[in-house]
Structure formats: C-alpha cells, structure tokens
N, C-alpha and C. Protein backbone atom coordinates (compact mmCIF):
# COMPACT_ATOMS: atom_id res chain seq x y z
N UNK A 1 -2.52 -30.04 -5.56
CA UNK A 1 -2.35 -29.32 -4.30
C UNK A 1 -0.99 -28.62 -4.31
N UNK A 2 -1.15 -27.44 -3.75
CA UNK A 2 0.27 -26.70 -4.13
C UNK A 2 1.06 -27.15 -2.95
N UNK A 3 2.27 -26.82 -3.64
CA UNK A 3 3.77 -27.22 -2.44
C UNK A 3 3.53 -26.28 -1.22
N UNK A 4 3.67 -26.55 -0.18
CA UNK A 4 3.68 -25.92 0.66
C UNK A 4 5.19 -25.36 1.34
N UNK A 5 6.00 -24.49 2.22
CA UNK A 5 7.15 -24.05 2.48
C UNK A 5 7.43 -24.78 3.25
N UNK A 6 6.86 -25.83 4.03
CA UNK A 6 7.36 -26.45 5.21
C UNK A 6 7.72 -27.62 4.42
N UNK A 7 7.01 -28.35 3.26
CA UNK A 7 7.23 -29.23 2.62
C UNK A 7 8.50 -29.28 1.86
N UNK A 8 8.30 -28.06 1.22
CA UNK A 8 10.08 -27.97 0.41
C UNK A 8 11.43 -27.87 1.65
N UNK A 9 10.69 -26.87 2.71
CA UNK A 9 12.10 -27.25 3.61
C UNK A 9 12.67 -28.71 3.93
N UNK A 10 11.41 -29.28 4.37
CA UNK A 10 12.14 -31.02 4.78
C UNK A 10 12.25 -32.12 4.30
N UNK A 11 12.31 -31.26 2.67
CA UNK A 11 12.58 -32.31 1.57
C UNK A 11 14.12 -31.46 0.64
N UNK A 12 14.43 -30.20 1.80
CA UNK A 12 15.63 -29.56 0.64
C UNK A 12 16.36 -29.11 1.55
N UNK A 13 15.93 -29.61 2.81
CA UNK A 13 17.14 -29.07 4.07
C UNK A 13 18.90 -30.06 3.85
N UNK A 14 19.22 -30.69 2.86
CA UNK A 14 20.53 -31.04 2.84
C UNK A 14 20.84 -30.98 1.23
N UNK A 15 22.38 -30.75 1.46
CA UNK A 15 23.20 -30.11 0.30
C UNK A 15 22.84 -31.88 -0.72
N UNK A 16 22.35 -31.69 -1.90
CA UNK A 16 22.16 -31.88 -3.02
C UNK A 16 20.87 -32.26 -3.60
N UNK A 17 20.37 -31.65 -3.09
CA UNK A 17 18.34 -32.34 -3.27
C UNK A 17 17.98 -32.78 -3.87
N UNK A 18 18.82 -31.93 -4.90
CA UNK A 18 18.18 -31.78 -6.25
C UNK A 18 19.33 -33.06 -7.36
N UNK A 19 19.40 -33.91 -6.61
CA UNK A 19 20.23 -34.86 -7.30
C UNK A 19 21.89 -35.03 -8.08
N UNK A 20 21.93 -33.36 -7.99
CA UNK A 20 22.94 -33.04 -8.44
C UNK A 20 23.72 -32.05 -6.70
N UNK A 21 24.20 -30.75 -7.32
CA UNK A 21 24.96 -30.63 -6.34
C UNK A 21 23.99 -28.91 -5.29
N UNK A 22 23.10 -29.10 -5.62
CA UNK A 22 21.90 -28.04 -4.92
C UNK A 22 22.58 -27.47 -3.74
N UNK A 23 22.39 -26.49 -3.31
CA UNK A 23 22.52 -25.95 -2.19
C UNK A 23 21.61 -26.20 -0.93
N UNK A 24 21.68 -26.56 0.08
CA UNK A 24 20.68 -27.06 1.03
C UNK A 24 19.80 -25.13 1.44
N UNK A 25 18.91 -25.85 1.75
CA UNK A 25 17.56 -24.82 1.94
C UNK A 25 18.41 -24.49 3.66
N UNK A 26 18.61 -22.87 4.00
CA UNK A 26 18.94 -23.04 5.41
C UNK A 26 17.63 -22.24 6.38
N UNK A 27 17.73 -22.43 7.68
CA UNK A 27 16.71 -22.07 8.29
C UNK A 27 16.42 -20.49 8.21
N UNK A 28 17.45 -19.78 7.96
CA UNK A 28 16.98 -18.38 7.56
C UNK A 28 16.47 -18.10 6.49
N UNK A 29 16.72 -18.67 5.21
CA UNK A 29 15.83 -18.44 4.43
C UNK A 29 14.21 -18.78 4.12
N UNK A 30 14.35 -20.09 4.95
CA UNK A 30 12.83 -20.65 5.09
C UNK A 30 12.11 -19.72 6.11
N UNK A 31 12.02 -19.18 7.00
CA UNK A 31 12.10 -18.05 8.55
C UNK A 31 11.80 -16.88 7.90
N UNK A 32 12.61 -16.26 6.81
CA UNK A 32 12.34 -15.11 5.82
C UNK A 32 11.10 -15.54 5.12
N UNK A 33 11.08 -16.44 4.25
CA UNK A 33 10.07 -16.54 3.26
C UNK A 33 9.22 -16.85 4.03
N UNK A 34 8.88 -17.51 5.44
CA UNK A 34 7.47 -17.62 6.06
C UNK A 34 7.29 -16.49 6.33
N UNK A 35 7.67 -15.90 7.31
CA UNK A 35 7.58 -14.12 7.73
C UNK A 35 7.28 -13.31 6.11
N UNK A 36 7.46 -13.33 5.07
CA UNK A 36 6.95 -12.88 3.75
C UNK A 36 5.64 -13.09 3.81
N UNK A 37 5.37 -14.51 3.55
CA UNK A 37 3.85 -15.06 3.09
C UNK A 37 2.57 -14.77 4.02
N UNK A 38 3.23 -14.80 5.62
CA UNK A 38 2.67 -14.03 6.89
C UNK A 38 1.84 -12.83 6.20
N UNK A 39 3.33 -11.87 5.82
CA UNK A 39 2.66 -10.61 6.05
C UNK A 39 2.25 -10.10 4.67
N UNK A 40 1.90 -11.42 3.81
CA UNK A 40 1.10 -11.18 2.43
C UNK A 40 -0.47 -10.58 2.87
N UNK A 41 -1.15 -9.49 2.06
CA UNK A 41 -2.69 -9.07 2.05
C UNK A 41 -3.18 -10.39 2.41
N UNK A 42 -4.18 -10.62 2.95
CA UNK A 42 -5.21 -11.52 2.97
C UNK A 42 -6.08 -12.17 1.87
N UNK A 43 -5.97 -10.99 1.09
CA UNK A 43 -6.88 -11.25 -0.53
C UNK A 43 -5.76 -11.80 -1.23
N UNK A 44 -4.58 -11.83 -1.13
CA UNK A 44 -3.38 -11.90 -2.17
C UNK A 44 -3.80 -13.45 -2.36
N UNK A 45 -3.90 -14.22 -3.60
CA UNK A 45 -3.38 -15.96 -3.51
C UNK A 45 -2.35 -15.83 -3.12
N UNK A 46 -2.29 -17.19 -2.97
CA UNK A 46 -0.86 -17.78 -2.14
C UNK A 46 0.19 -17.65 -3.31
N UNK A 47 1.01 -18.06 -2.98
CA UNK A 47 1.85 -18.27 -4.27
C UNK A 47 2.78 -19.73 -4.34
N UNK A 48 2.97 -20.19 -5.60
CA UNK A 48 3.93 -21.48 -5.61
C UNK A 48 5.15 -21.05 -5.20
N UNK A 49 5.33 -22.26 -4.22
CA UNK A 49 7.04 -22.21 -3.41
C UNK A 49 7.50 -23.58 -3.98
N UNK A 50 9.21 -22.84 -4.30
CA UNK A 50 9.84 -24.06 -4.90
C UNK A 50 11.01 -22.98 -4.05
N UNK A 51 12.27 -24.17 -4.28
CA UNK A 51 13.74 -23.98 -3.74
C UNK A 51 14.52 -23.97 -5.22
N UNK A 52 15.23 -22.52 -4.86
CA UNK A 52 16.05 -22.70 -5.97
C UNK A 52 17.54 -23.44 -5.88
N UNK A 53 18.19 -23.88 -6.45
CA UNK A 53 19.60 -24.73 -6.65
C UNK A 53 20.20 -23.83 -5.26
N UNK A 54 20.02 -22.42 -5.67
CA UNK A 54 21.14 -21.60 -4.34
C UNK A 54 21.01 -22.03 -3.17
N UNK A 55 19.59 -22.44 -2.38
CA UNK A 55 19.32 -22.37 -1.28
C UNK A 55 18.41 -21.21 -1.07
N UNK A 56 17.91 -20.41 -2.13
CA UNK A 56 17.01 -20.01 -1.47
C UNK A 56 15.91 -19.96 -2.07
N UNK A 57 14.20 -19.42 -1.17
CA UNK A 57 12.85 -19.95 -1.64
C UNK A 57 12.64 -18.86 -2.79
N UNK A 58 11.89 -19.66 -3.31
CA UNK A 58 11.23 -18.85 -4.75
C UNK A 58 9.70 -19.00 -4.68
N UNK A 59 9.27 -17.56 -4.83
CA UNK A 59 7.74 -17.39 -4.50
C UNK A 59 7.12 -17.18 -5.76
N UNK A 60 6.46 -17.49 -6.53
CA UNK A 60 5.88 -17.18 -8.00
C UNK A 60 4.30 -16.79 -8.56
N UNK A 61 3.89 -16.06 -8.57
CA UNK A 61 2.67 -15.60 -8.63
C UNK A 61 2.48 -15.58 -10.12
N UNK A 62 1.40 -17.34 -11.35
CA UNK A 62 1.10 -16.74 -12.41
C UNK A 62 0.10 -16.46 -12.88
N UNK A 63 -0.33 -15.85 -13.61
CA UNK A 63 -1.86 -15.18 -14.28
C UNK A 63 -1.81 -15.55 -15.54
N UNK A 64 -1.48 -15.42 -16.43
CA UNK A 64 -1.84 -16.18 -17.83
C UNK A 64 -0.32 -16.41 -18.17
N UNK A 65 -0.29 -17.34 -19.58
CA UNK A 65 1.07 -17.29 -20.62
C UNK A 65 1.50 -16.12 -20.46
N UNK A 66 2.47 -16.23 -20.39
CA UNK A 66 3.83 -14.77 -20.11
C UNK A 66 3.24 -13.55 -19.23
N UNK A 67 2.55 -14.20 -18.38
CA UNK A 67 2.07 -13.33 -17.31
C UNK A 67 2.84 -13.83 -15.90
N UNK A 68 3.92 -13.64 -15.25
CA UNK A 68 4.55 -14.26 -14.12
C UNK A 68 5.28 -13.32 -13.24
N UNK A 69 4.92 -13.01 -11.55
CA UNK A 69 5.66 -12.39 -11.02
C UNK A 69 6.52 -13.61 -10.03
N UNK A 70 7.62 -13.18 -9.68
CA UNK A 70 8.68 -14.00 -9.31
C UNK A 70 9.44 -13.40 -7.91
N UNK A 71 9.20 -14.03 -6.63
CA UNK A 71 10.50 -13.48 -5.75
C UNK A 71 11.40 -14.22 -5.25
N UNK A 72 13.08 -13.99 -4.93
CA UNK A 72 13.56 -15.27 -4.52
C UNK A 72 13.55 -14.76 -2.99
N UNK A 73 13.76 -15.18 -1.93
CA UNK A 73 14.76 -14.98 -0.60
C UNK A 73 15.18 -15.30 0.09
N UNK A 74 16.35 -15.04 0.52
CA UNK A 74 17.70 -15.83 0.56
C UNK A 74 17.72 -15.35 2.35
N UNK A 75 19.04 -15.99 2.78
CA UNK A 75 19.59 -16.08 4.30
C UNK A 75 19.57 -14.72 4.76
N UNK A 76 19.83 -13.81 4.09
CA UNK A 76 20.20 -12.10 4.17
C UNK A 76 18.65 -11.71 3.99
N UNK A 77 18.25 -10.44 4.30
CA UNK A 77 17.53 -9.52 4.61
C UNK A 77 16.76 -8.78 3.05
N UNK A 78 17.20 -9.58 1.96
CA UNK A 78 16.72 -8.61 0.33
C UNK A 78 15.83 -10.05 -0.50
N UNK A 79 15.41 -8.80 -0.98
CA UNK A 79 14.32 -10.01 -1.76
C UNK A 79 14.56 -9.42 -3.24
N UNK A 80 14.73 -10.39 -4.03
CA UNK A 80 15.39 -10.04 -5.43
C UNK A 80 13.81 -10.51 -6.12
N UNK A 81 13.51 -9.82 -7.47
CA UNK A 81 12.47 -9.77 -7.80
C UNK A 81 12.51 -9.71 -9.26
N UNK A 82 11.00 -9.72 -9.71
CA UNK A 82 11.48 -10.05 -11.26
C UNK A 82 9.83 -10.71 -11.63
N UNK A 83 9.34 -9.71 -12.78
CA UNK A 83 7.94 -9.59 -13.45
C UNK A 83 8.20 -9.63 -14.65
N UNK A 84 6.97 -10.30 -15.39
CA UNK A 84 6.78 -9.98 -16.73
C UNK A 84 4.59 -9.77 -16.74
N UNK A 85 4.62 -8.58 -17.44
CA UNK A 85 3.37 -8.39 -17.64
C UNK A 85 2.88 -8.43 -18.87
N UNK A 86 3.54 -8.12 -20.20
CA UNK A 86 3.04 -8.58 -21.15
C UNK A 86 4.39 -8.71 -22.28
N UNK A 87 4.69 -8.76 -23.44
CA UNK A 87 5.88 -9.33 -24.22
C UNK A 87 6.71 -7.92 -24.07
N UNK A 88 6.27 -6.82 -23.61
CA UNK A 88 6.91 -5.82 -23.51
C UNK A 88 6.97 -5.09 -22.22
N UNK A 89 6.26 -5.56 -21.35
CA UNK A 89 5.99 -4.79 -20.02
C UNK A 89 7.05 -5.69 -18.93
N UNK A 90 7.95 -5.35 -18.69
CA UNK A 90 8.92 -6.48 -17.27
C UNK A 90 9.51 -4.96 -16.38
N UNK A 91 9.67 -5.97 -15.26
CA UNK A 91 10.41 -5.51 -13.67
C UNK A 91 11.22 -6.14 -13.02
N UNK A 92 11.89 -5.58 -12.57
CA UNK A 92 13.32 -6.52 -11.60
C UNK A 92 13.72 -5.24 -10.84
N UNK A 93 14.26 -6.40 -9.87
CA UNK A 93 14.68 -5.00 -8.71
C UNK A 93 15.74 -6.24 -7.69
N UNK A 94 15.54 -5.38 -6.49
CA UNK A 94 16.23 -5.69 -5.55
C UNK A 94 15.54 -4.89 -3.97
N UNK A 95 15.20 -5.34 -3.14
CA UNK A 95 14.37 -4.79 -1.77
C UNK A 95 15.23 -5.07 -0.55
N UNK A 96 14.67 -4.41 0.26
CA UNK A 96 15.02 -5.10 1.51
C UNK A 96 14.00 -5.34 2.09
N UNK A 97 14.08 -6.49 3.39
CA UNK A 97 13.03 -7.23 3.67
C UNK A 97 12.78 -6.99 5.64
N UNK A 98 12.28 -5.88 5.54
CA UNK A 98 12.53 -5.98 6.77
C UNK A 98 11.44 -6.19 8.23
N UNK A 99 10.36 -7.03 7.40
CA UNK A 99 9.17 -7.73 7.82
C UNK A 99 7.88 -7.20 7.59
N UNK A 100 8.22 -6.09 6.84
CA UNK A 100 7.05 -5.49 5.89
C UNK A 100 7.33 -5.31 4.45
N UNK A 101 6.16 -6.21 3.78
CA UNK A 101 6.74 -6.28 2.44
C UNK A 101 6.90 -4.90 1.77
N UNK A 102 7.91 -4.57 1.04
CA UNK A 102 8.07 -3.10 0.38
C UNK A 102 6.73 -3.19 -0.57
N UNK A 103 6.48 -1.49 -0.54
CA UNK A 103 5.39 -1.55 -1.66
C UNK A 103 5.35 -1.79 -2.94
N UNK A 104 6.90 -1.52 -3.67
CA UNK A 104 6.87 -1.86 -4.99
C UNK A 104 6.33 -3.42 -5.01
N UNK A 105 7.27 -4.23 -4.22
CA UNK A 105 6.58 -5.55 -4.56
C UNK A 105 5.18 -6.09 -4.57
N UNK A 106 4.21 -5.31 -3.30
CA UNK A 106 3.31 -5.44 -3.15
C UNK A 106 2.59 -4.82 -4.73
N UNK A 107 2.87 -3.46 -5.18
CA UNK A 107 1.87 -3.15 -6.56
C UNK A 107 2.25 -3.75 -7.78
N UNK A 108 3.64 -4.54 -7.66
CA UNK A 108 3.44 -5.41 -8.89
C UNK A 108 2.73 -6.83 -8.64
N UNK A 109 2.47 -6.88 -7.73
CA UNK A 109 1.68 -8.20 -7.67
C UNK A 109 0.31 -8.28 -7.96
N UNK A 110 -0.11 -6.84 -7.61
CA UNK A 110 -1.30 -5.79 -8.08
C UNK A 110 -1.59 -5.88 -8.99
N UNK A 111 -0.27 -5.78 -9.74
CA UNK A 111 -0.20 -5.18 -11.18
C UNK A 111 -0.79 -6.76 -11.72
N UNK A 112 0.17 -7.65 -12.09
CA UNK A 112 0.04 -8.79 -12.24
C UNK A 112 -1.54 -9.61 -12.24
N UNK A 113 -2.11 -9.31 -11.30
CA UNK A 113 -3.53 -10.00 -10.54
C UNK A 113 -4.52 -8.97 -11.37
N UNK A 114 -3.95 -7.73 -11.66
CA UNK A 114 -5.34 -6.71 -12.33
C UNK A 114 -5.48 -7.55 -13.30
C-alpha cells in the first residue's frame, strides 16, 4: 500500500526523523504538495510520497528501470523537478507553483506514462 502525504507528515513533522539529523516536514510544504496532488488530472496515478532529509515532499512517478519522473516541494512557491526517460533522454527544471500545475510538468509526466 503506498505511503500516503498525511502519513509521512505525522511521522516527519519533527527535526530528525530520519534518525540522524533530517529536517522536520513543515506545514507549508505538506499544504503545497496536497494542493499539487489535488490539482493532478484525474487519469494521472498517484504518485509515491516520501520526505526528503530537507523538509521537503518528494513526489515520484516510475514506469520501468531507468524510467523515473521526480518532484520535490518545499515551504516556498517552486517545484524543482527532474526526469529520466531513457539512458539518454533526461529533464530538470525549476517551476513555480502557483496552484496550477505548470504544463511542462504536467507533459513530462505524459511523457513518462506514454
């Protein structure tokens, strides 16, 4: 059963989660990444949510071996990004998030799922 965002929040809402010295998950970034997954297509799968060390959520969409799209987002308003489609095909960027997902992100996820 996949992780759910509410689950990683109230298991990563304090500074060291991760056994070492993690950054605690804060309510804006969890608030961002729900408002994301909200306003995901309907057809889109969900995607695996994990917390990264920074404090903020990581959304991961994979399709085969070295097939993986990746978003993190953090307390601030940008969603940092980052694809691989085949040993030669990758993307990375940087968005802003301003409750409609930008389209690049949306057609690499496209891309990814074709």
């Amino acid at each position: 059963m996949p992780t759910t965002l509410e689950t990683i929040f109230s298991h990563c809402c304090r500074k060291g989660w991760d056994g070492y010295d993690a950054s605690a998950a804060s309510y804006e970034s969890y608030f961002r990444a729900k408002r994301f997954i909200e306003a995901l297509p309907a057809n889109f799968p969900a995607p695996e949510v994990a917390l990264d060390p920074d404090g903020e959520v990581s959304l991961e969409w994979y399709c085969a071996p070295g097939r993986v799209f990746s978003i993190s987002i953090g307390a601030n308003d940008e969603l940092t990004y980052a694809g691989k489609f085949s040993p030669t095909r990758k993307t990375h960027g940087t968005e802003p998030f301003t409750g409609q997902i930008p389209k690049v992100i949306l057609d690499n996820i496209r891309r990814l799922l074709a």
